[in-house]
Protein backbone atom coordinates (compact mmCIF):
# COMPACT_ATOMS: atom_id res chain seq x y z
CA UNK A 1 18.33 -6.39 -7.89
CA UNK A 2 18.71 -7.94 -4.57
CA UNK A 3 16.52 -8.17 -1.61
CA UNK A 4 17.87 -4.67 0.52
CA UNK A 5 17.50 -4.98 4.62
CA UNK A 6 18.44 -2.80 6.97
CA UNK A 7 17.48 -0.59 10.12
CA UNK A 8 16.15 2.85 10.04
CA UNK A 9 18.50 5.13 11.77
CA UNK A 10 15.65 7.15 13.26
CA UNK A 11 16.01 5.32 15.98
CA UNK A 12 19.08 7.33 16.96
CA UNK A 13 18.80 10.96 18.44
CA UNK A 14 20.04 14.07 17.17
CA UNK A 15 19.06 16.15 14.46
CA UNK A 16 21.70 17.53 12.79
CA UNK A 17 24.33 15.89 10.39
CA UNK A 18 27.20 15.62 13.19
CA UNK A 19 25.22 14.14 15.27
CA UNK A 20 23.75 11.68 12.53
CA UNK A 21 27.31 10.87 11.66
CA UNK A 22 28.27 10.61 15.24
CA UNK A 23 25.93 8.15 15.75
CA UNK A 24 26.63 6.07 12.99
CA UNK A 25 29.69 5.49 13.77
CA UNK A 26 28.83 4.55 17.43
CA UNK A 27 25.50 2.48 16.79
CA UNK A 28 25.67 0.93 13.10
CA UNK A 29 29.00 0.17 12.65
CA UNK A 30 28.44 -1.99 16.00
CA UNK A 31 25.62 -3.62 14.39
CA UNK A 32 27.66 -4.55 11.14
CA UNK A 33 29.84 -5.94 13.44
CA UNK A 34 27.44 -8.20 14.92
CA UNK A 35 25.31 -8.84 11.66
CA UNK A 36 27.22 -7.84 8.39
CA UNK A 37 30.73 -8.21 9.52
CA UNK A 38 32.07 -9.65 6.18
CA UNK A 39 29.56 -7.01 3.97
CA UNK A 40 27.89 -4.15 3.38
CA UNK A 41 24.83 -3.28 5.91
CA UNK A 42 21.87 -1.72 4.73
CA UNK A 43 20.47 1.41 6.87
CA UNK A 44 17.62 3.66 6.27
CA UNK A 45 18.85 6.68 6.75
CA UNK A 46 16.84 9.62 8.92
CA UNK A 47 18.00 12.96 7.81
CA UNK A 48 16.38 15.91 9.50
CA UNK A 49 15.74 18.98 7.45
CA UNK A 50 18.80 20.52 9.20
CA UNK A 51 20.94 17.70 8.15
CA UNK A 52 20.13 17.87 4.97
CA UNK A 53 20.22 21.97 4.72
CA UNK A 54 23.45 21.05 5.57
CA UNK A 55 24.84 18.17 3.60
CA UNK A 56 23.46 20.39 0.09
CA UNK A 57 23.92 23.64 1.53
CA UNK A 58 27.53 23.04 2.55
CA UNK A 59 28.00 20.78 -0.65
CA UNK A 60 28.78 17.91 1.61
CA UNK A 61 27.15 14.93 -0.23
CA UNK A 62 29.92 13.53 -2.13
CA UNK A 63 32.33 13.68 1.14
CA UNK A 64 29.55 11.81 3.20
CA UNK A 65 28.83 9.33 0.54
CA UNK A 66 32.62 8.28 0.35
CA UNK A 67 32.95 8.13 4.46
CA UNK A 68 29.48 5.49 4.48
CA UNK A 69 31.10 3.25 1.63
CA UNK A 70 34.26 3.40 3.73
CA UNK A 71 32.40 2.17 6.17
CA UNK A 72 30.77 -0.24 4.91
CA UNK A 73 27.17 1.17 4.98
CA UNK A 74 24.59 0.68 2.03
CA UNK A 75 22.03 3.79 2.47
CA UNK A 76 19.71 2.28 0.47
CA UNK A 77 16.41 4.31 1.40
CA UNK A 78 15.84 7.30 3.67
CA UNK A 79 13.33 8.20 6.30
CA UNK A 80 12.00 11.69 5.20
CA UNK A 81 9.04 10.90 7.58
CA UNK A 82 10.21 13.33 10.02
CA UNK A 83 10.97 16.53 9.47
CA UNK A 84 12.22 17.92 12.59
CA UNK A 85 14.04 16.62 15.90
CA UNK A 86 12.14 13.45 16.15
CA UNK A 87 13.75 12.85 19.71
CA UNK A 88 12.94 16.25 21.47
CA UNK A 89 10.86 15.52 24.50
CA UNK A 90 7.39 15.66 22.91
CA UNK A 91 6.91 14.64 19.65
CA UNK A 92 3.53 13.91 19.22
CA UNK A 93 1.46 15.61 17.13
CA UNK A 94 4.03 17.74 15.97
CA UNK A 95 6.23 14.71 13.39
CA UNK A 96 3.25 15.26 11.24
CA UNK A 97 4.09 18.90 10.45
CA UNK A 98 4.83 20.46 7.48
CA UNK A 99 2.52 18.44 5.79
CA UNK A 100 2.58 17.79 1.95
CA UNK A 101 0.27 21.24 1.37
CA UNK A 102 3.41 23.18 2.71
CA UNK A 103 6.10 24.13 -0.01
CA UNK A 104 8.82 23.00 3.02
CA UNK A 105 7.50 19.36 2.49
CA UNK A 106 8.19 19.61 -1.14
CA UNK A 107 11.46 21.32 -0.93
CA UNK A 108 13.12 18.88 2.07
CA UNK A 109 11.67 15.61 -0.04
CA UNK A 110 13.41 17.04 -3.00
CA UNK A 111 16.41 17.46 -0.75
CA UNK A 112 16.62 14.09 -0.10
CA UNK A 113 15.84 12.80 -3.58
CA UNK A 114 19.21 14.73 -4.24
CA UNK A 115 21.32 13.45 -1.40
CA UNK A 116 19.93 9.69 -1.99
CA UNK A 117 20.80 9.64 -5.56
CA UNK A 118 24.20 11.30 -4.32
CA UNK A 119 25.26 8.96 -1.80
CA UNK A 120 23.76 5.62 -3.76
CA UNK A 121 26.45 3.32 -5.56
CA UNK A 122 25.73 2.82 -9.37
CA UNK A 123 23.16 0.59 -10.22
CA UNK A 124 21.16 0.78 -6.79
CA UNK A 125 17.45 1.87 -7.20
CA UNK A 126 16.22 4.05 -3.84
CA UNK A 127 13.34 4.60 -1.86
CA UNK A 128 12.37 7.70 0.35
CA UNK A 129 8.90 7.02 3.03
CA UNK A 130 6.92 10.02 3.71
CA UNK A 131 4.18 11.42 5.26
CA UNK A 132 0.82 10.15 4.72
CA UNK A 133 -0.45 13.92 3.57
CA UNK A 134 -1.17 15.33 7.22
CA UNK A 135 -2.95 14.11 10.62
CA UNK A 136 -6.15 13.39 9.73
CA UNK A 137 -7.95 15.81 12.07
CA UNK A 138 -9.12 19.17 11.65
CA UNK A 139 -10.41 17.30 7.97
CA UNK A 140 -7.78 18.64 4.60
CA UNK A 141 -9.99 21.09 3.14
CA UNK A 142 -10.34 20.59 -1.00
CA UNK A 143 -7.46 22.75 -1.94
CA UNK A 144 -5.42 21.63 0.78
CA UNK A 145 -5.68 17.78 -0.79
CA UNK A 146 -5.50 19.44 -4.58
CA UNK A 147 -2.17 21.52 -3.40
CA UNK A 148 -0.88 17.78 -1.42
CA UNK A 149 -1.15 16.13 -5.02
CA UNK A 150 0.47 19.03 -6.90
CA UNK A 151 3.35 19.09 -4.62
CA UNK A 152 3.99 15.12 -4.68
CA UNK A 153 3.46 15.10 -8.81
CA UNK A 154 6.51 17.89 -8.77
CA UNK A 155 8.23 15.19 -6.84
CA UNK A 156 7.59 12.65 -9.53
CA UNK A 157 8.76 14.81 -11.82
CA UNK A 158 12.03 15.77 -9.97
CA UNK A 159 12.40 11.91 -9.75
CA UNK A 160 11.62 11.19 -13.07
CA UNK A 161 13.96 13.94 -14.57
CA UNK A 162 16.64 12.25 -12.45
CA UNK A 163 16.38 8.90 -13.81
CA UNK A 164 16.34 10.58 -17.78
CA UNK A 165 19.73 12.32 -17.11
CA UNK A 166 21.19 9.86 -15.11
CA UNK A 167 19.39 6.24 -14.97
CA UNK A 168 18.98 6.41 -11.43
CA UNK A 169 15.38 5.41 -10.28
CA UNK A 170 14.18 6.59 -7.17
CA UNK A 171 10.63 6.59 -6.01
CA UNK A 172 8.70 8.42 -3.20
CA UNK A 173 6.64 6.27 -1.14
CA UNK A 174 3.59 7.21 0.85
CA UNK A 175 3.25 5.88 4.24
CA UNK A 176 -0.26 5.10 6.04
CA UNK A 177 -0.85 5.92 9.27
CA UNK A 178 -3.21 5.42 11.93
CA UNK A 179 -5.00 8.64 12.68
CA UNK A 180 -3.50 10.56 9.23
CA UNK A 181 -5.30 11.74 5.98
CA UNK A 182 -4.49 8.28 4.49
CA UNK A 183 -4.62 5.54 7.51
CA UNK A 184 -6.25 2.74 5.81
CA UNK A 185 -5.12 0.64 2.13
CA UNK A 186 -8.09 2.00 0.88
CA UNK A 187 -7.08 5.37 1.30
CA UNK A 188 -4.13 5.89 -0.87
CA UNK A 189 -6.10 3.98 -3.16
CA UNK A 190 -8.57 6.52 -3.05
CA UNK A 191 -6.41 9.76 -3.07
CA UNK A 192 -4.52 7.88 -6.28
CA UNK A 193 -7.84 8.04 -8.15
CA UNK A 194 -9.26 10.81 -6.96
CA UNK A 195 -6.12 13.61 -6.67
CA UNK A 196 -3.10 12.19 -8.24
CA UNK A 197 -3.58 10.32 -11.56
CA UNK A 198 -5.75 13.91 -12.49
CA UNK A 199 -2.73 15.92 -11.75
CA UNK A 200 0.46 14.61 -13.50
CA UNK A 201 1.45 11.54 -15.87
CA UNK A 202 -0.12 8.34 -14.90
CA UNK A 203 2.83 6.29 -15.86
CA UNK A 204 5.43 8.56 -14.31
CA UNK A 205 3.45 8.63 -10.96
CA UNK A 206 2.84 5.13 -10.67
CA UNK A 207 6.72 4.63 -11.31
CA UNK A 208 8.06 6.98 -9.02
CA UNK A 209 5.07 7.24 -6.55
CA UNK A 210 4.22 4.27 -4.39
CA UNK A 211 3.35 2.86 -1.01
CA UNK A 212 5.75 2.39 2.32
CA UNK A 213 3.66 -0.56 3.54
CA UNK A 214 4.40 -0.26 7.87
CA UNK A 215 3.15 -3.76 9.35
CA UNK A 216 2.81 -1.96 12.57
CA UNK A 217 0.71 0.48 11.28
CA UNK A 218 -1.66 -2.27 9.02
CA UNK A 219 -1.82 -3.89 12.27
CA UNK A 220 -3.03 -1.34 14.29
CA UNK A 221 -6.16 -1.23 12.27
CA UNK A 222 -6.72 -4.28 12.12
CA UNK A 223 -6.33 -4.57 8.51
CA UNK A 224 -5.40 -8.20 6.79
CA UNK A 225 -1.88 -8.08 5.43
CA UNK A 226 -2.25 -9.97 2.84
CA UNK A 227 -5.28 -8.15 2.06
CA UNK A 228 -3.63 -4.93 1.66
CA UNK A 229 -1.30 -6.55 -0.65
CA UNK A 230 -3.49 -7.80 -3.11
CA UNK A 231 -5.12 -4.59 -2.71
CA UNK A 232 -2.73 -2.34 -3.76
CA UNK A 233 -1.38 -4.76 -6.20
CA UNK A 234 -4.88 -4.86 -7.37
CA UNK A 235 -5.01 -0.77 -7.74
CA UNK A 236 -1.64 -0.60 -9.92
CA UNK A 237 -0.05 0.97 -7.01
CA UNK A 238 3.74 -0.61 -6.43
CA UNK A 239 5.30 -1.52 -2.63
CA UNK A 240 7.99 0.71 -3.12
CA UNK A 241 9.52 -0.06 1.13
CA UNK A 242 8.29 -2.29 3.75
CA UNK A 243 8.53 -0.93 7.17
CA UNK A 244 9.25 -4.26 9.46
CA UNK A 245 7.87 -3.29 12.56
CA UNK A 246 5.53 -4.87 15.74
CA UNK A 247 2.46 -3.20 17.43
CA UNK A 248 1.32 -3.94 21.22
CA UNK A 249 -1.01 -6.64 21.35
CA UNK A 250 -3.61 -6.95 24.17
CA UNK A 251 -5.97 -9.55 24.18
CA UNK A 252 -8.78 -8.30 26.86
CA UNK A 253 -11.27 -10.83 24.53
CA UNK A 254 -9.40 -13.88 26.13
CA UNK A 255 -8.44 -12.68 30.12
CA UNK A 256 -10.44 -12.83 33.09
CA UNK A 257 -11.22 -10.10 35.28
CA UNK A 258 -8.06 -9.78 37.21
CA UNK A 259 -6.01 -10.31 33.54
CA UNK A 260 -7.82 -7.30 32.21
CA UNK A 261 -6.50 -5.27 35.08
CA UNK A 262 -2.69 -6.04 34.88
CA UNK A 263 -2.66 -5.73 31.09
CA UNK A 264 -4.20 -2.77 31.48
CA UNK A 265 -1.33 -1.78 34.10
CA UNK A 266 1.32 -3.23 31.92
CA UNK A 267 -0.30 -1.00 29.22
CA UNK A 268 -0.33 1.72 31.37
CA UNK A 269 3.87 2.00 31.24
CA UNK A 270 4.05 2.76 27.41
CA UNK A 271 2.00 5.35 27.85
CA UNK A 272 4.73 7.92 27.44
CA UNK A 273 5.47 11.72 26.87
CA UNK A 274 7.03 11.91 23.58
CA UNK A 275 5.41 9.77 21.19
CA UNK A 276 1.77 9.30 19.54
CA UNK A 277 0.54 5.82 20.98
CA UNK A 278 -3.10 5.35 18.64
CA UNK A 279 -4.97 3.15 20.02
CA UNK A 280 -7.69 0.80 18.24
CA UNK A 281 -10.39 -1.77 19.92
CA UNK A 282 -11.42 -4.34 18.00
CA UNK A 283 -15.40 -4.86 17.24
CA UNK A 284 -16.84 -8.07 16.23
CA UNK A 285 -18.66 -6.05 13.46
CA UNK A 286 -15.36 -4.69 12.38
CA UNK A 287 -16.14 -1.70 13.51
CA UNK A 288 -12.80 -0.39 15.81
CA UNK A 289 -13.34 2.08 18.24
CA UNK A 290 -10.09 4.54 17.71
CA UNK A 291 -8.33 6.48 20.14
CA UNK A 292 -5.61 9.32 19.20
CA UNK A 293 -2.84 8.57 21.50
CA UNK A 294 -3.32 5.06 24.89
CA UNK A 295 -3.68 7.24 27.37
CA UNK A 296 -7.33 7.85 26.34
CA UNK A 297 -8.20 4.58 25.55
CA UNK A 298 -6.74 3.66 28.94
CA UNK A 299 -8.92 6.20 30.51
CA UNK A 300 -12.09 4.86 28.73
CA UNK A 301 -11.18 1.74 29.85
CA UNK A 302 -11.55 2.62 33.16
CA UNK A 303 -14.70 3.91 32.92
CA UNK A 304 -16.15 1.19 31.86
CA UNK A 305 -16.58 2.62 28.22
CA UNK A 306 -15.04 0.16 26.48
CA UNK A 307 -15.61 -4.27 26.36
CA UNK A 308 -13.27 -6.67 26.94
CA UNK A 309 -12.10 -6.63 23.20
CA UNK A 310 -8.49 -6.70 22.16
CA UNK A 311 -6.64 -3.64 21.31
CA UNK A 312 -3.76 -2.97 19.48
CA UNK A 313 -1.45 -0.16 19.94
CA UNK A 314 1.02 2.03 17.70
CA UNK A 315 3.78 1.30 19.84
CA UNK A 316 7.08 0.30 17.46
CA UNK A 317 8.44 -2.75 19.83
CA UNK A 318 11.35 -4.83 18.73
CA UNK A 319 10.21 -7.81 16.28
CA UNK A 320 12.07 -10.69 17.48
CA UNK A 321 9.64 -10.11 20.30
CA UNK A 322 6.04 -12.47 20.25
CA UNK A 323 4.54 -11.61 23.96
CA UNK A 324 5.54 -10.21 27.58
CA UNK A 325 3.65 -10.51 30.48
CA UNK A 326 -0.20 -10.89 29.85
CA UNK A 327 0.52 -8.04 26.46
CA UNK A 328 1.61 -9.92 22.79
CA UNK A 329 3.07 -7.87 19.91
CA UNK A 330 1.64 -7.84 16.37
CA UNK A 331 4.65 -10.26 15.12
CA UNK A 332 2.08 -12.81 13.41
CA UNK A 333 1.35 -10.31 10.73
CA UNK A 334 4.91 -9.64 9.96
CA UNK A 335 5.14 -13.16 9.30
CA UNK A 336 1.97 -12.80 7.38
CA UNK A 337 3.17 -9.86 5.47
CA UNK A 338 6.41 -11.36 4.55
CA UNK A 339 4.25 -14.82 3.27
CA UNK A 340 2.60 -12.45 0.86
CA UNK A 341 5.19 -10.39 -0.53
CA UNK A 342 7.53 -14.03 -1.17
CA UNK A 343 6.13 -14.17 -5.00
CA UNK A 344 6.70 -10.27 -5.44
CA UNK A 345 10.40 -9.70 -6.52
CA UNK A 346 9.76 -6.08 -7.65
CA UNK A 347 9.38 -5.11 -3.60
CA UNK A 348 13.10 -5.22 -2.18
CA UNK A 349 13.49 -2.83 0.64
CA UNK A 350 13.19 -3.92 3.70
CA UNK A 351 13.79 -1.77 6.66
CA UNK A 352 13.27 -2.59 10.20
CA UNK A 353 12.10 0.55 12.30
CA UNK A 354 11.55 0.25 15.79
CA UNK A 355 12.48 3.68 16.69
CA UNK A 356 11.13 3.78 20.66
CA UNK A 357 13.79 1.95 22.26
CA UNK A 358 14.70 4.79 24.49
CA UNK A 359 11.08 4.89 25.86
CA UNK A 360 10.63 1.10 26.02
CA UNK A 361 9.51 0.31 29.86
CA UNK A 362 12.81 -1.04 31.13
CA UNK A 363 12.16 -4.48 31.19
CA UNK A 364 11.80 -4.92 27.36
CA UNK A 365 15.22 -2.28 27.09
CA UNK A 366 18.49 -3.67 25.60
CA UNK A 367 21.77 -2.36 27.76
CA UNK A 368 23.45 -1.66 24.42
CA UNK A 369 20.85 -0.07 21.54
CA UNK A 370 23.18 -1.84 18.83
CA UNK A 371 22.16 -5.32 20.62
CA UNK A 372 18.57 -4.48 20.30
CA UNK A 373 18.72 -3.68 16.58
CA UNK A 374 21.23 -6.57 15.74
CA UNK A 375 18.74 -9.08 17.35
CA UNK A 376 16.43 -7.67 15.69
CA UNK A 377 18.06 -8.11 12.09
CA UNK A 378 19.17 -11.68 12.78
CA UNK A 379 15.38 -12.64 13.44
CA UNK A 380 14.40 -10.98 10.01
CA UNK A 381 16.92 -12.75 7.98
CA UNK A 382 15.58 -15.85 10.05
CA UNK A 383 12.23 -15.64 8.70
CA UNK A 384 13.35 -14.41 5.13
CA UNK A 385 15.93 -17.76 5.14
CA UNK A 386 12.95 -19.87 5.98
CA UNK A 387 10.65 -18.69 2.95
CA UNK A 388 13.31 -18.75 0.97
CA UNK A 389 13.65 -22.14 1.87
């Protein structure tokens, strides 16, 4: 099968299914325009768990899989990263909730396992991202981790009884996080070993359970991306999505005195109200210093409680973008990422998902949203046309 790309739709607001239509039809059918006029355009799809309450509930799939095929729209994979309103005024904490201990996790993945296969065409394998278990702090408890395994293994198995009645493979993929129960490679490696493989069938788990690799989020620890790779390649655990997406970039290591100061004031305007910003400082040792959301490391900045070291900050900014002002973006390790993956033909979903364009500062805003994205897509297939070569 074909390399898949599109945009995640989570960028748009609204979290019911009119309003997911509704903006569809305003936002990505201007993008085809711009990008796939002649073809289908892939989109990751964002369904809330309202929008897909309703789409079963009302036994609306089949009429909304006919009206994106009019359209021309491939929903290849689906966001089922957030459960709620993901644009209400303050997010935060709150996009990590239920997490995959509570039955409502189970029940909305298995939701969307339903509508994916549902609004699919023939032949076309899918891929749902989800949360990396919870936010990592107050610690999972034993059970809590045991009862986060069980409830992912029934969603293998929903997936797997799918594909024996109907051939259609779809596969779940876990996505790390800064901050979350599983943050770093290492740790879905670990909860593989240690939690899944013990609860369910190793084959059908490794099939239908895999990773949602999110550069941004790879970057913002500081991890190697080719390292992660090769890790997970290493552990038997597939790239089932890669999330195309650019962290904030500041290099306090290489500015002077004054330079620290207005990067740290140009940081200082993405630190907004509805999103979690983590922040990491690098360490020579390799040691980062992590901070839940900017505004803290911003304040431990000025106090003098942090070096001049470079930081990196979970802030989704557009891709085609390498540096403004004295701040860069993490776009070297897409281009890294993308290196590594060019031998690996089983990984073919690629979705970009910048999803903060509404609280951008205003200098790095598009006028029109479907601009934004489109540029966004032309640079990817501009880096994918030069490996291809």
């Amino acid at each position: 099968m074909k390399r898949r790309i599109g945009y995640c739709t989570n960028v748009h607001a609204g979290a019911d299914l009119e309003a997911t239509q509704a903006n569809l039809s305003r936002h990505a059918l201007a993008v085809k325009a711009s990008v796939r006029p002649d073809s289908p355009m892939g989109v990751g799809l964002w369904l809330s768990a309202d929008a897909a309450n309703s789409l079963v509930g009302q036994n609306r799939v089949g009429e909304f899989s006919t009206w994106l095929n009019q359209q021309g729209l491939l929903p290849f994979t689906l966001n089922g990263f957030p459960y709620g309103d993901f644009h209400q005024p303050v997010v935060k904490h709150a996009v990590y909730l239920p997490t995959w201990w509570d039955s409502e996790r189970l029940v909305y993945t298995q939701q969307l396992i339903s509508i994916l296969h549902g609004i699919l065409p023939p032949d076309e394998e899918g891929s749902i991202s989800t949360l990396p278990i919870a936010w990592g702090s107050p610690t999972p408890s034993e059970s809590q981790l045991q009862q986060a395994a069980a409830n992912l293994v029934d969603a293998v198995e929903s997936m797997a009884r799918l594909e024996a009645e109907s051939g259609r493979l779809i596969y779940l993929c876990v996505e790390p996080e800064p901050g979350c129960v599983i943050q770093f490679s290492q740790d879905i490696i670990n909860f593989f070993d240690r939690y899944l493989l013990a609860a369910g069938n190793e084959h059908l788990i490794r099939r239908h359970l895999r990773v949602c690799h999110d550069v941004c989020h790879a970057a913002v620890m500081f991890e190697d991306q080719a390292a992660v790779i090769d890790a997970f390649d290493g552990a038997g655990i597939g790239i089932g999505k890669v999330q195309v997406s650019a962290a904030v970039h500041a290099p306090f290591d290489e500015l002077s005195s004054s330079g620290c100061e207005t990067a740290l004031q140009q940081l200082q305007s993405f630190a907004e109200d509805r999103y979690l910003h983590q922040t990491s400082v690098d360490d020579p040792n390799g040691q980062a210093t992590f901070f839940d959301d900017l505004p803290a490391a911003i304040d431990a900045a000025r106090a003098g409680a942090i070096g001049n070291r470079a930081w990196r900050v979970h802030f989704h900014v557009p891709i085609f973008l390498a540096k403004f002002g004295l701040l860069r973006t993490s776009q070297p390790q897409i281009i890294d990422c993308l290196s590594a993956l060019r031998a690996k033909a089983d990984v073919k979903h690629y979705e970009v998902e910048t999803y903060a364009w509404d609280v951008l500062p205003d200098t790095l805003r598009k006028s029109e949203l479907a601009d934004g994205v489109a540029s966004e897509i032309r640079w990817l297939d501009e880096q994918f046309a030069a490996l291809d070569g």
